[in-house]
PDB file of N, CA and C in Angstrom:
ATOM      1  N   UNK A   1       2.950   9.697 -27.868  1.00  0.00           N
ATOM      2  CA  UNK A   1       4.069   9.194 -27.088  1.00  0.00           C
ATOM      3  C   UNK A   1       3.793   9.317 -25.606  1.00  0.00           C
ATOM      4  N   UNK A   2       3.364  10.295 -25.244  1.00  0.00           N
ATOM      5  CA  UNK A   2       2.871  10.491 -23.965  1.00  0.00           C
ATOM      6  C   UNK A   2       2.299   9.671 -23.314  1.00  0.00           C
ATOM      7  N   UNK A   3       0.968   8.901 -23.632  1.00  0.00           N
ATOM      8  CA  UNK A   3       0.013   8.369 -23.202  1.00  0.00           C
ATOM      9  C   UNK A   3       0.659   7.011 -23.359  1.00  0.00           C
ATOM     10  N   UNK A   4       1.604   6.385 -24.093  1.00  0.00           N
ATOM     11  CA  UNK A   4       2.119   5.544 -24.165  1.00  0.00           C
ATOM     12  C   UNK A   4       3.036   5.575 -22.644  1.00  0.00           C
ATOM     13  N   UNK A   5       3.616   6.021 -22.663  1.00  0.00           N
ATOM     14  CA  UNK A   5       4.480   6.638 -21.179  1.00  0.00           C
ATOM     15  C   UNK A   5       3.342   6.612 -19.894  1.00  0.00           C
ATOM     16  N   UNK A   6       1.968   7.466 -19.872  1.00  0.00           N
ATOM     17  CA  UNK A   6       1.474   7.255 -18.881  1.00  0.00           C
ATOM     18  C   UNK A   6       0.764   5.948 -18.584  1.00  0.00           C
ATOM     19  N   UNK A   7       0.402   4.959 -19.858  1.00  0.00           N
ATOM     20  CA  UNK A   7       0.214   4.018 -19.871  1.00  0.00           C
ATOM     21  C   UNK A   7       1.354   2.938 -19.170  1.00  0.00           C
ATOM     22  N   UNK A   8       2.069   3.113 -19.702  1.00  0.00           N
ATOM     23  CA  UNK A   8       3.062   2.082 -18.873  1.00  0.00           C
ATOM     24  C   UNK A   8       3.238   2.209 -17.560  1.00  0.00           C
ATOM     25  N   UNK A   9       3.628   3.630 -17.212  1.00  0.00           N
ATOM     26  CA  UNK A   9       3.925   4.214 -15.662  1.00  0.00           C
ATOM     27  C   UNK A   9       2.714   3.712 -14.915  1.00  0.00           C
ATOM     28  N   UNK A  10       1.277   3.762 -14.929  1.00  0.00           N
ATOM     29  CA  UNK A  10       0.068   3.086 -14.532  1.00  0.00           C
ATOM     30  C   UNK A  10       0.304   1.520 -14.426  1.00  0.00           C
ATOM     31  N   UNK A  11       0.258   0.607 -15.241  1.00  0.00           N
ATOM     32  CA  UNK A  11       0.351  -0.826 -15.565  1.00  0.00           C
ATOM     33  C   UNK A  11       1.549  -1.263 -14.065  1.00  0.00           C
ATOM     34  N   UNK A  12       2.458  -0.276 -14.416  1.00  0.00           N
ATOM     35  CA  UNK A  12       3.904  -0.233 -12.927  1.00  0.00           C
ATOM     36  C   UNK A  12       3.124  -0.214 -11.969  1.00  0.00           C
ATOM     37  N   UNK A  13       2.519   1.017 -11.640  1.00  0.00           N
ATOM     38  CA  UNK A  13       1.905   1.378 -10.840  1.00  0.00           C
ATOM     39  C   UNK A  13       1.195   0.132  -9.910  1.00  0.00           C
ATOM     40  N   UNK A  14       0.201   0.046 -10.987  1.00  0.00           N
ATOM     41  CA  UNK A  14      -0.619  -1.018 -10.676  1.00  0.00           C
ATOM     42  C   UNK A  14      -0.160  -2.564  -9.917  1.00  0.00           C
ATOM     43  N   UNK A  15       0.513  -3.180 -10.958  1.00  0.00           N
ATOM     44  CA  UNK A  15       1.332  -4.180 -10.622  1.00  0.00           C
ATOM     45  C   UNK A  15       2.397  -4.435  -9.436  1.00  0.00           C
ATOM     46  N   UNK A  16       2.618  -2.894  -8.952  1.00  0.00           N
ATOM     47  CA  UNK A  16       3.485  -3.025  -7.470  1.00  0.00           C
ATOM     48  C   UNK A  16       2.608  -2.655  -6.346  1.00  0.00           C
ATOM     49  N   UNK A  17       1.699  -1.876  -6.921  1.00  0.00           N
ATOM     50  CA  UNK A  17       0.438  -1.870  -5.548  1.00  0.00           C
ATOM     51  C   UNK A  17      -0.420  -3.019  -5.224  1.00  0.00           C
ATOM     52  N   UNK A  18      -0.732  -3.711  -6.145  1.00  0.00           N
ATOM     53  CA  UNK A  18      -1.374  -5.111  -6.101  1.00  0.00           C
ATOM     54  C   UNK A  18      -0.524  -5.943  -5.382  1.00  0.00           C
ATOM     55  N   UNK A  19       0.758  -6.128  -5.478  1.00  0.00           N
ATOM     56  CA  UNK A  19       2.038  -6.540  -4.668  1.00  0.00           C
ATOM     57  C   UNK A  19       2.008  -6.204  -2.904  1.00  0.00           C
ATOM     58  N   UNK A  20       1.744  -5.151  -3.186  1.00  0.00           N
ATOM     59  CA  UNK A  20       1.737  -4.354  -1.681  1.00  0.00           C
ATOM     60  C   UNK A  20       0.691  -4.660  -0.910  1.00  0.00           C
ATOM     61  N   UNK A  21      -0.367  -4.499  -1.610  1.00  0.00           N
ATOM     62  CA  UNK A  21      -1.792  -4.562  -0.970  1.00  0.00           C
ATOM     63  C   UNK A  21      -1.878  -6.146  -0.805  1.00  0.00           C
ATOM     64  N   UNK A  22      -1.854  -6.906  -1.532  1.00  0.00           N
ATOM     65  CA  UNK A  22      -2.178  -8.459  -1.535  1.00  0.00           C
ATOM     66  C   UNK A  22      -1.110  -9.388  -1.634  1.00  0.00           C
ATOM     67  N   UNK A  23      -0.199  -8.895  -0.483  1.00  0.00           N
ATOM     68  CA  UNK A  23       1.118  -9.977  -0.512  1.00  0.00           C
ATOM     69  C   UNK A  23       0.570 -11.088   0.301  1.00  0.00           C
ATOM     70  N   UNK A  24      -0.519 -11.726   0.235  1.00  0.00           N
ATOM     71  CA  UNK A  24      -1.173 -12.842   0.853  1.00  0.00           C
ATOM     72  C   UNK A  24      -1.683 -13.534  -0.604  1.00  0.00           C
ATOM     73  N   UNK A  25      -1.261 -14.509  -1.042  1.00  0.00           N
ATOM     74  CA  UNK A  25      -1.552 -15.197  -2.323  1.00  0.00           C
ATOM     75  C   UNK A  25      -3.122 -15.929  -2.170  1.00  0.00           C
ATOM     76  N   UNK A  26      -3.891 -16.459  -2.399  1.00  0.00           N
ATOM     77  CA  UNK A  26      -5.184 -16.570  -2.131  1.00  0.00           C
ATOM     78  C   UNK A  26      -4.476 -18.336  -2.466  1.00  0.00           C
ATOM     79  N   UNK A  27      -3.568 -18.757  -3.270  1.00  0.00           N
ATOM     80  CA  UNK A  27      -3.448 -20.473  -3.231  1.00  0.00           C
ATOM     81  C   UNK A  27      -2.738 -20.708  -2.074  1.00  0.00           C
ATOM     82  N   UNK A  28      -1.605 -19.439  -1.707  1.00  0.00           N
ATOM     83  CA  UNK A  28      -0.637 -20.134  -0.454  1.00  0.00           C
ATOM     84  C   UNK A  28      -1.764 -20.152   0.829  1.00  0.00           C
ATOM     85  N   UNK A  29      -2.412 -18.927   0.608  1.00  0.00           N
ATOM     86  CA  UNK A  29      -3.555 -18.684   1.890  1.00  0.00           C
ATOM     87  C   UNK A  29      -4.426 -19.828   2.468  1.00  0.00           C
ATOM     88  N   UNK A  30      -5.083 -20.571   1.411  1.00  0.00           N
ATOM     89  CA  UNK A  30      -5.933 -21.588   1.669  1.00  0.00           C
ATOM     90  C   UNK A  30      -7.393 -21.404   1.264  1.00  0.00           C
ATOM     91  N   UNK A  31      -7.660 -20.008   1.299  1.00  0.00           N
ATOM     92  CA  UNK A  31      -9.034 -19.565   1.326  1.00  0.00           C
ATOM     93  C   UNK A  31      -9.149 -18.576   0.158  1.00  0.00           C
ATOM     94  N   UNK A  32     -10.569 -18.355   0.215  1.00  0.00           N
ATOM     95  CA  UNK A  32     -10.884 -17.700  -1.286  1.00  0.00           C
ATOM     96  C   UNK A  32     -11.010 -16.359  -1.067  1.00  0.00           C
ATOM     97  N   UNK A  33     -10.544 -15.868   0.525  1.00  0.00           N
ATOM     98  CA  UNK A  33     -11.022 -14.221   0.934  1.00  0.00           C
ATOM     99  C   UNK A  33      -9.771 -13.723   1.065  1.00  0.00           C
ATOM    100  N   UNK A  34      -9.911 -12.368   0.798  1.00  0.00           N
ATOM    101  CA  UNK A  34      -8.783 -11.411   1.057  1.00  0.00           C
ATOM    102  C   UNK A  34      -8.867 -10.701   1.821  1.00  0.00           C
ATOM    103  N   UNK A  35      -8.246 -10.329   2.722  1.00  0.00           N
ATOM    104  CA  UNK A  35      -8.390  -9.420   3.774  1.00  0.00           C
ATOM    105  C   UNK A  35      -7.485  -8.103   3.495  1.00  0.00           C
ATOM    106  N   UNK A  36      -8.233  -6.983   3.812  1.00  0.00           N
ATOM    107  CA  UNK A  36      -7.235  -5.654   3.618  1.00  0.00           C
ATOM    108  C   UNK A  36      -6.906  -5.077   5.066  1.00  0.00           C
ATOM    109  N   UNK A  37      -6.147  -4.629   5.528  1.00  0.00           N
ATOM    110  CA  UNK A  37      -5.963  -4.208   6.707  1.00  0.00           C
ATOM    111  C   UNK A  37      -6.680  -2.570   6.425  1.00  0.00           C
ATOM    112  N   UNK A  38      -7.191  -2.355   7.828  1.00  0.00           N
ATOM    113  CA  UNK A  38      -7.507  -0.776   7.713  1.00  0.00           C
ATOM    114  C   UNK A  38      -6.543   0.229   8.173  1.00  0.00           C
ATOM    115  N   UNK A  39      -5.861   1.303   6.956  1.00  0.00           N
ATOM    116  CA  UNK A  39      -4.913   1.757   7.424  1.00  0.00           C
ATOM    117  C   UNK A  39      -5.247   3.364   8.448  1.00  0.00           C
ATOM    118  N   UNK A  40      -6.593   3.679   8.670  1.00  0.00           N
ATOM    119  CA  UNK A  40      -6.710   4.041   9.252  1.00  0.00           C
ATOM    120  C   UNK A  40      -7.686   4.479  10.501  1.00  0.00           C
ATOM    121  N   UNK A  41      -7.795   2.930  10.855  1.00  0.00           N
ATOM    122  CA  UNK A  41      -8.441   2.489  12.104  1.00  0.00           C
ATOM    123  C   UNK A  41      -9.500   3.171  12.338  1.00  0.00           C
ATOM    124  N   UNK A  42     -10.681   3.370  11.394  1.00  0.00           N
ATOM    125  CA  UNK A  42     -11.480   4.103  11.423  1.00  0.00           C
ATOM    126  C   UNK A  42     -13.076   3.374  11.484  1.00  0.00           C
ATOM    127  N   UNK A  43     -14.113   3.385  11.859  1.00  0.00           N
ATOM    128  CA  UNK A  43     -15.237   2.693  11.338  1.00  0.00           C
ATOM    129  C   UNK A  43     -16.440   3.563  10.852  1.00  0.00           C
ATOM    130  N   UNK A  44     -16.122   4.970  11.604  1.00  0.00           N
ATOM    131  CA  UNK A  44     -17.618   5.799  10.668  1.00  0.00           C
ATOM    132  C   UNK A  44     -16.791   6.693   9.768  1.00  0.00           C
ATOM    133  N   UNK A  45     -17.597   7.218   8.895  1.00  0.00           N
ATOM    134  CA  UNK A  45     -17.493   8.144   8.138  1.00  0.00           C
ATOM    135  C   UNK A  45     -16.763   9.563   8.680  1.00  0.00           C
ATOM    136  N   UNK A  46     -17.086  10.108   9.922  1.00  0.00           N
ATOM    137  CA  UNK A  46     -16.881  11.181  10.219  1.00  0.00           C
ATOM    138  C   UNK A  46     -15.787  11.083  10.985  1.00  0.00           C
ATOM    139  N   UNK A  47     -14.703   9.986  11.215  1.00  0.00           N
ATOM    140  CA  UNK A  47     -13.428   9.517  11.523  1.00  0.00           C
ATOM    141  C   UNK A  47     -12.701   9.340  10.472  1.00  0.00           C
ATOM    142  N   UNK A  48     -13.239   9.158   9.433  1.00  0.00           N
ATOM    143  CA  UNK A  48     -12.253   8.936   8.134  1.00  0.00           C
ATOM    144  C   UNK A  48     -11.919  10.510   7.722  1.00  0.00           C
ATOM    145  N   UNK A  49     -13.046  11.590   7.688  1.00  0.00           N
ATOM    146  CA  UNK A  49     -12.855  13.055   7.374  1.00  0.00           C
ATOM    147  C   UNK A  49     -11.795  13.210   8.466  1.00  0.00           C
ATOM    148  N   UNK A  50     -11.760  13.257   9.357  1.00  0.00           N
ATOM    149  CA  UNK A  50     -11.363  13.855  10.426  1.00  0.00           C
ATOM    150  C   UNK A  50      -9.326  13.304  10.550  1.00  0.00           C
ATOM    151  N   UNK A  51      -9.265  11.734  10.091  1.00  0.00           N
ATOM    152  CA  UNK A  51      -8.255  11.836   9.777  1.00  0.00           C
ATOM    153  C   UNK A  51      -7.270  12.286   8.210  1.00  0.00           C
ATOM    154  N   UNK A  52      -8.302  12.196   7.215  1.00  0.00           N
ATOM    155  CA  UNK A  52      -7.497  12.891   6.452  1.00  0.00           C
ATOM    156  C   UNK A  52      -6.766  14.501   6.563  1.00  0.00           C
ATOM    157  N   UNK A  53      -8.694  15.056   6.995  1.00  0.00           N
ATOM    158  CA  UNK A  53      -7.586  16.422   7.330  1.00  0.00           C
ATOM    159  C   UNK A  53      -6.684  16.842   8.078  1.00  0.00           C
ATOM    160  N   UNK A  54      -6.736  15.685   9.072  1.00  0.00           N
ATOM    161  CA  UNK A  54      -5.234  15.416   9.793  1.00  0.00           C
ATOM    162  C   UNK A  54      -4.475  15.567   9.223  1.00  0.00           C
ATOM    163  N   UNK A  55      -3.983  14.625   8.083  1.00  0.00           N
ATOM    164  CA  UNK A  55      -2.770  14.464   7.663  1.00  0.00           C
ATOM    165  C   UNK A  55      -2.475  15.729   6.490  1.00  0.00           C
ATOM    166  N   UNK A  56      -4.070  15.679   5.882  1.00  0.00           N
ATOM    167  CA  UNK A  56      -3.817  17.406   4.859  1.00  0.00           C
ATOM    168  C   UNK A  56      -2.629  18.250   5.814  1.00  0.00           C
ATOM    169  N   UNK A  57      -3.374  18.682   6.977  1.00  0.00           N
ATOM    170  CA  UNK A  57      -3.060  19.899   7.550  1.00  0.00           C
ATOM    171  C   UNK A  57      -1.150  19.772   8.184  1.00  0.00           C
ATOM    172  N   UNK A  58      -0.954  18.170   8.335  1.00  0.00           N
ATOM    173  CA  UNK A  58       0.254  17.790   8.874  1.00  0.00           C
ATOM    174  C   UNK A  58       1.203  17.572   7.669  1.00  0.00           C
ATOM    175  N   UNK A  59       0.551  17.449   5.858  1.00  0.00           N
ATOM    176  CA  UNK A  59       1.302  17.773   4.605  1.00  0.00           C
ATOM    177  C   UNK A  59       1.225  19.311   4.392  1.00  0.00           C
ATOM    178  N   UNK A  60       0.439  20.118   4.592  1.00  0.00           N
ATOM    179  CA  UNK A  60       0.401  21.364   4.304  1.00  0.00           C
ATOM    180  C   UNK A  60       1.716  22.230   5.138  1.00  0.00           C
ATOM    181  N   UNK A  61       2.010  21.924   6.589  1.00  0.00           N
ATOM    182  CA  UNK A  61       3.005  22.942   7.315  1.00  0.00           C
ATOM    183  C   UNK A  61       4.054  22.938   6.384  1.00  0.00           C
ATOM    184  N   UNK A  62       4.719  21.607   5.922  1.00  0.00           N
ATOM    185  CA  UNK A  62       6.316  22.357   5.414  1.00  0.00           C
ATOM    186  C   UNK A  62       5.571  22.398   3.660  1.00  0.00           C
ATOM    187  N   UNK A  63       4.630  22.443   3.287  1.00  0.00           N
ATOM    188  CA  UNK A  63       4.193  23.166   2.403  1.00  0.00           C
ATOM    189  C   UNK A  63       4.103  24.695   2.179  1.00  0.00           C
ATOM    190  N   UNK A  64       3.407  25.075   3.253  1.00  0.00           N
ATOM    191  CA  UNK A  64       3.425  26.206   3.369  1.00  0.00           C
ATOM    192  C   UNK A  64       4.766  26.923   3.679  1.00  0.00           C
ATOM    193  N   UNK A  65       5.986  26.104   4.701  1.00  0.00           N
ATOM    194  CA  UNK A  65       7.019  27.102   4.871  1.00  0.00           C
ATOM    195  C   UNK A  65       7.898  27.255   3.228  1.00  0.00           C
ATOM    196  N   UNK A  66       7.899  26.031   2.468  1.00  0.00           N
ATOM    197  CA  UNK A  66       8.423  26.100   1.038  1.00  0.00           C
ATOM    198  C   UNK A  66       7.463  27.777   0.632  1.00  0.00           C
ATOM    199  N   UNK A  67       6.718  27.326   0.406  1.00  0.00           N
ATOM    200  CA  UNK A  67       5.907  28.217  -0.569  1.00  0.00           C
ATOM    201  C   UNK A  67       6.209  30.020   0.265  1.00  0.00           C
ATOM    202  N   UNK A  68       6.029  30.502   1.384  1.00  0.00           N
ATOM    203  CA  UNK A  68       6.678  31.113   1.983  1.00  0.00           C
ATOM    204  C   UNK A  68       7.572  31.911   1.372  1.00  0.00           C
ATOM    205  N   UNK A  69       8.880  30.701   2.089  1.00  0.00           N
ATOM    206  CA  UNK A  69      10.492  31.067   1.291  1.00  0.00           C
ATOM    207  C   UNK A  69      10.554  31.325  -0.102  1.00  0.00           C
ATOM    208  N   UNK A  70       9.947  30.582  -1.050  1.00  0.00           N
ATOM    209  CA  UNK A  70       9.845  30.821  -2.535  1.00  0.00           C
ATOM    210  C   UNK A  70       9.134  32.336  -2.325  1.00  0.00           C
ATOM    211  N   UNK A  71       8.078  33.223  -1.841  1.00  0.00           N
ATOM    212  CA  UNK A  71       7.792  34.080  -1.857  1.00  0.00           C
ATOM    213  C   UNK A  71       8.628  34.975  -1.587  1.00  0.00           C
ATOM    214  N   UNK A  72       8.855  34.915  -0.338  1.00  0.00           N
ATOM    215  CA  UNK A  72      10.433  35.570  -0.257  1.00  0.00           C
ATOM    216  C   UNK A  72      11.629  36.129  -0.697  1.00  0.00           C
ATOM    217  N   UNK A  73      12.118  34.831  -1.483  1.00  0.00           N
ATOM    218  CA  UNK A  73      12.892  34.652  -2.703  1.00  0.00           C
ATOM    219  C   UNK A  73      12.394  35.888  -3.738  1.00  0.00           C
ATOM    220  N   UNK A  74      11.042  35.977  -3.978  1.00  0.00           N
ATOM    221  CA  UNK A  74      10.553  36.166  -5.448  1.00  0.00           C
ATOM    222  C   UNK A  74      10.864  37.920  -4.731  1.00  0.00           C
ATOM    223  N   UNK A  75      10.349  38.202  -3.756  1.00  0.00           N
ATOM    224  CA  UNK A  75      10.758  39.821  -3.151  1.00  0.00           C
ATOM    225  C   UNK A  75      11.833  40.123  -3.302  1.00  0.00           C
ATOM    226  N   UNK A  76      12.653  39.111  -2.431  1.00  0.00           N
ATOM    227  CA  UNK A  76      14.262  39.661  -2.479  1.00  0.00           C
ATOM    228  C   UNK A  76      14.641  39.841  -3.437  1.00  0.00           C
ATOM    229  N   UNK A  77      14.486  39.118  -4.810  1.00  0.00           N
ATOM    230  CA  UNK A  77      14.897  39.085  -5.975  1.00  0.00           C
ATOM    231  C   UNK A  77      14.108  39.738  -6.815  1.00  0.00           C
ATOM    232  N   UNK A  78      13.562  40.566  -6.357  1.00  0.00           N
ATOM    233  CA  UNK A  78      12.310  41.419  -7.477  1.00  0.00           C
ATOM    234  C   UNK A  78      13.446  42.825  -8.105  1.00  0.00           C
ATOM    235  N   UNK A  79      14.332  42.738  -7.713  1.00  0.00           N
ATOM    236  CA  UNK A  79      15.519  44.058  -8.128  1.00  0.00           C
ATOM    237  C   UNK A  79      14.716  45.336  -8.321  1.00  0.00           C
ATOM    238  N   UNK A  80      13.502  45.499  -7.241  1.00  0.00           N
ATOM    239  CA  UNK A  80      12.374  47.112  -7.532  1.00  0.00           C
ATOM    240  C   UNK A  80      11.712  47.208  -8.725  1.00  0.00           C
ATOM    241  N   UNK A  81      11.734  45.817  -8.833  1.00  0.00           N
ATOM    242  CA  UNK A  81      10.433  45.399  -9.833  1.00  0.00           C
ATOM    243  C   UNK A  81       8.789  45.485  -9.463  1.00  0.00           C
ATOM    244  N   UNK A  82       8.327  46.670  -9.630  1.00  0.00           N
ATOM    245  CA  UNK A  82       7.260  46.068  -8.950  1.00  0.00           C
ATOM    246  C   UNK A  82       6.237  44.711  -9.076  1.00  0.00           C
ATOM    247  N   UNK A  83       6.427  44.296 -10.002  1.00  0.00           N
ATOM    248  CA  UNK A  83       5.658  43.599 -10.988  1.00  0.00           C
ATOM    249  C   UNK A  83       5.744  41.906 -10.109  1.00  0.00           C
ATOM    250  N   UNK A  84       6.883  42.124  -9.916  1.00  0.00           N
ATOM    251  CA  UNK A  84       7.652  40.597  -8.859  1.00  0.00           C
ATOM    252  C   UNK A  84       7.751  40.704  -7.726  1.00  0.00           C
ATOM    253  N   UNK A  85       7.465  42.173  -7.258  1.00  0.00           N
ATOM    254  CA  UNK A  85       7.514  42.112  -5.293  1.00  0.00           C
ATOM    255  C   UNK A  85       5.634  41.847  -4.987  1.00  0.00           C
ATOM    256  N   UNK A  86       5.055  42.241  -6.233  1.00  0.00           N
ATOM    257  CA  UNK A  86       3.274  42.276  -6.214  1.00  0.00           C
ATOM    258  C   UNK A  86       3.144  40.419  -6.189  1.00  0.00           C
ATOM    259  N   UNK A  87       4.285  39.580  -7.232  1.00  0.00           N
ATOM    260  CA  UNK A  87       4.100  38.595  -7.536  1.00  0.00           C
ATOM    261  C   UNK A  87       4.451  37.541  -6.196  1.00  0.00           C
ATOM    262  N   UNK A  88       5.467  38.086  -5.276  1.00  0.00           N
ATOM    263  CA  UNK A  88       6.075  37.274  -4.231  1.00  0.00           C
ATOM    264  C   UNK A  88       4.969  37.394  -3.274  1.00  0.00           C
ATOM    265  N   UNK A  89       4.803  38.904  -3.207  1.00  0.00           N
ATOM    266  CA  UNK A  89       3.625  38.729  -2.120  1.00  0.00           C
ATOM    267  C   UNK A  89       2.017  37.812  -2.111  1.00  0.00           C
ATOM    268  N   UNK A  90       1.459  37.700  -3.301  1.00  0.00           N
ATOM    269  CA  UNK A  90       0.922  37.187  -3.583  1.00  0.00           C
ATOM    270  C   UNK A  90       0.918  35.504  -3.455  1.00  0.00           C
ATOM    271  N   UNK A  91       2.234  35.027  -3.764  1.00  0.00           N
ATOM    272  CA  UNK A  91       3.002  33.830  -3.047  1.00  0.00           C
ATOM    273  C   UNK A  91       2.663  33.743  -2.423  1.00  0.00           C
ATOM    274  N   UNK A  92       3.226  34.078  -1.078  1.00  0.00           N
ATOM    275  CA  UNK A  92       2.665  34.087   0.103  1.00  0.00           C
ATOM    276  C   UNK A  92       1.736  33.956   0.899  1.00  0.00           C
ATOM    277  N   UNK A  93       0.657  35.135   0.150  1.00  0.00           N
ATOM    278  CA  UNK A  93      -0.612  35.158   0.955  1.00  0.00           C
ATOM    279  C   UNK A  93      -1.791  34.175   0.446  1.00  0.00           C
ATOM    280  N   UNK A  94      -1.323  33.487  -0.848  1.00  0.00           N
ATOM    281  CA  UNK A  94      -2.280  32.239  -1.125  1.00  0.00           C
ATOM    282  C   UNK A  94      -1.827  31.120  -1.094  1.00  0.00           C
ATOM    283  N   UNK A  95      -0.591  31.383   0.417  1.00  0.00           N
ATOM    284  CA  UNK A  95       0.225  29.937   0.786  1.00  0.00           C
ATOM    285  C   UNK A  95      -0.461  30.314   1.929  1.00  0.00           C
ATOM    286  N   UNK A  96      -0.434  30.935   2.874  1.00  0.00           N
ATOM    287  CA  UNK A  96      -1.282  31.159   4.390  1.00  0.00           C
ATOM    288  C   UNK A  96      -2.932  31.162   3.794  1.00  0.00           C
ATOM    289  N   UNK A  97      -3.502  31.848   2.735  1.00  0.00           N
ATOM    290  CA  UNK A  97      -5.112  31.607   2.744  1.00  0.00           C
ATOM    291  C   UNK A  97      -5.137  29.766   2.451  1.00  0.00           C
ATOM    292  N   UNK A  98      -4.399  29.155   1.438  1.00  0.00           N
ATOM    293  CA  UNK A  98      -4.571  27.941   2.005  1.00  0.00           C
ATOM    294  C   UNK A  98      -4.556  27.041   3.372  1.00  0.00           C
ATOM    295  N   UNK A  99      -3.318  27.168   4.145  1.00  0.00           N
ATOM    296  CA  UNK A  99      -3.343  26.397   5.198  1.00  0.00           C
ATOM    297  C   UNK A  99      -4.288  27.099   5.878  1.00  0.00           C
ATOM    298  N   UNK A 100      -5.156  28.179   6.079  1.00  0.00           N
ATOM    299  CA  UNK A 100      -6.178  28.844   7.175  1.00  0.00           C
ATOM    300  C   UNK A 100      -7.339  27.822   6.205  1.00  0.00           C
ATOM    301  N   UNK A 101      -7.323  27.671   5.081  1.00  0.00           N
ATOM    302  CA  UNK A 101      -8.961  26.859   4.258  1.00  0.00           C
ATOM    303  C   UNK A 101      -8.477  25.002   5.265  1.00  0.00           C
ATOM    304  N   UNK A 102      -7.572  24.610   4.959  1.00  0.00           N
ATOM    305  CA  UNK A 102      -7.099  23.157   5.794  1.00  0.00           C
ATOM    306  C   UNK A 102      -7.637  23.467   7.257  1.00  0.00           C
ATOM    307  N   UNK A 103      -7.119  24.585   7.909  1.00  0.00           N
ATOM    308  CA  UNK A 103      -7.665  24.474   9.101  1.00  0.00           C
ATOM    309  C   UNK A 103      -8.774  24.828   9.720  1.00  0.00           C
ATOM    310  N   UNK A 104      -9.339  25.730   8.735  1.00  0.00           N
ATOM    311  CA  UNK A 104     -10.412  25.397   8.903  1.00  0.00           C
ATOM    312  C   UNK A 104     -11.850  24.099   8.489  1.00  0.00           C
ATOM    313  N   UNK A 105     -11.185  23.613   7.364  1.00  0.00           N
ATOM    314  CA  UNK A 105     -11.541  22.220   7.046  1.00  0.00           C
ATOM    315  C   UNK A 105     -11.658  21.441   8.472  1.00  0.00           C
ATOM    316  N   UNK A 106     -10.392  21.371   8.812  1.00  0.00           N
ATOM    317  CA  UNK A 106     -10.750  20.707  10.436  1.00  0.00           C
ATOM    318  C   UNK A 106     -11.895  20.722  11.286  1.00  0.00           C
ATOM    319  N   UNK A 107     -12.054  22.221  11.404  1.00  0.00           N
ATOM    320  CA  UNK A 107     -13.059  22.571  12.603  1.00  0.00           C
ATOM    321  C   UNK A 107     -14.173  22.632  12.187  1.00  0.00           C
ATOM    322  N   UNK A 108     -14.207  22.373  10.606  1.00  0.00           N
ATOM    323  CA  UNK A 108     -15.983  22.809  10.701  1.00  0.00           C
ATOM    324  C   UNK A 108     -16.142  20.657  10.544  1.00  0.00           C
ATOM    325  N   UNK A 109     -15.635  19.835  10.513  1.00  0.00           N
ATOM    326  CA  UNK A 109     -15.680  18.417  10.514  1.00  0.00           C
ATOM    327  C   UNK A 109     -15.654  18.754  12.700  1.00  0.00           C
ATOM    328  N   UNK A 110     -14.856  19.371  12.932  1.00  0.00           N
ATOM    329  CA  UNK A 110     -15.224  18.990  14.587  1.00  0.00           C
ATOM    330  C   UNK A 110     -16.578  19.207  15.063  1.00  0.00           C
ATOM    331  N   UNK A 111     -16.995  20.369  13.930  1.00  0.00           N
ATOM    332  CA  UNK A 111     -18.310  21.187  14.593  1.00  0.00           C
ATOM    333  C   UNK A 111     -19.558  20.422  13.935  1.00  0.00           C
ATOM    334  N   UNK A 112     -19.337  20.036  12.984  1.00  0.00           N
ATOM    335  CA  UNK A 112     -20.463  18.996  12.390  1.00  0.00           C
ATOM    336  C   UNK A 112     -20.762  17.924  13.389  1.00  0.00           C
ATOM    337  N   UNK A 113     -19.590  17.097  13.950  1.00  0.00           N
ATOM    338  CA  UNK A 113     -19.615  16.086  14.387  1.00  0.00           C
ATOM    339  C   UNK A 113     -20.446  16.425  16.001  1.00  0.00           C
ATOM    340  N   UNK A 114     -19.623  17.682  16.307  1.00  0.00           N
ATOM    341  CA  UNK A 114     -20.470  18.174  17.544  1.00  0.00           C
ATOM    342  C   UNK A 114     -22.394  18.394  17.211  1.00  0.00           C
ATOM    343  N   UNK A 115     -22.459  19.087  16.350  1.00  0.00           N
ATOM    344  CA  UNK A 115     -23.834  19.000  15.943  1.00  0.00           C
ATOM    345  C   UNK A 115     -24.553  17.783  15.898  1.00  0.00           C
ATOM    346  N   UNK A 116     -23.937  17.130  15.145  1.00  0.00           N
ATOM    347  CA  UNK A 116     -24.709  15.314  14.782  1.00  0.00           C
ATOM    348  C   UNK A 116     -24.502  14.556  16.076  1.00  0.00           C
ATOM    349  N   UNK A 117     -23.853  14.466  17.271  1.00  0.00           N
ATOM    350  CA  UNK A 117     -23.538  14.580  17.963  1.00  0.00           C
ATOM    351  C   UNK A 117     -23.036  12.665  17.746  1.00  0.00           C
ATOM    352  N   UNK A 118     -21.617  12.875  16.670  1.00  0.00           N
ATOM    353  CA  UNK A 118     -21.061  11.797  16.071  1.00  0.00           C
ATOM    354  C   UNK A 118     -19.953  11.330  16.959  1.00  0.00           C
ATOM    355  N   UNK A 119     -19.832  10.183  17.342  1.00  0.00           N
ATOM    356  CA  UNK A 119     -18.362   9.896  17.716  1.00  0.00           C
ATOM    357  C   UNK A 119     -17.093   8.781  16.572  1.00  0.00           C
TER     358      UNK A 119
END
């Protein structure tokens, strides 16, 4: 039943991104080419890294403040459990060791690029 379900949800998928991406009909167009726009104005390789982990690091902040507060939560609510104040903290600190791995993702793509001496 499942795969029946992810099957369909895909086929959706598909069929409204093809919509999105190619709302230029190739008979109304005239021509036999499709053009994709570049959504992120990029032409080398080491501009395309450089903006994803952009946006990683700009999805990760209110990631990290969720994950945080849920840690939080899990303390406040540990009722001197130790078992759940060990568990909140833990929350936490592999919500900050992630966003420090994102940001540093960043800098070692700045420092490569400085090395290769890429623009």
């Amino acid at each position: 039943m499942s795969t029946k379900i992810f099957l369909f949800i895909g086929l959706i998928s598909f069929a409204v991104l093809n919509f999105i991406l190619f709302d230029n009909a190739v008979a109304q167009s005239g021509t036999n080419t499709i053009s994709l726009p570049n959504p992120l104005s990029c032409q080398n390789l080491g501009c395309i890294f450089t903006e994803i982990i952009s946006k990683l690091a700009e999805l990760a902040i209110p990631i990290v403040v969720i994950m945080v507060l849920i840690g939080g939560f899990q303390i406040m609510t540990a009722g001197g459990n130790e078992e759940k104040i060990k568990q909140g903290k833990s929350t936490i600190w592999w919500a900050v060791i992630g966003y420090i791995i994102i940001l540093l993702a960043n800098g070692l793509v700045l420092i490569i690029e400085s090395v290769l001496k890429a623009k």
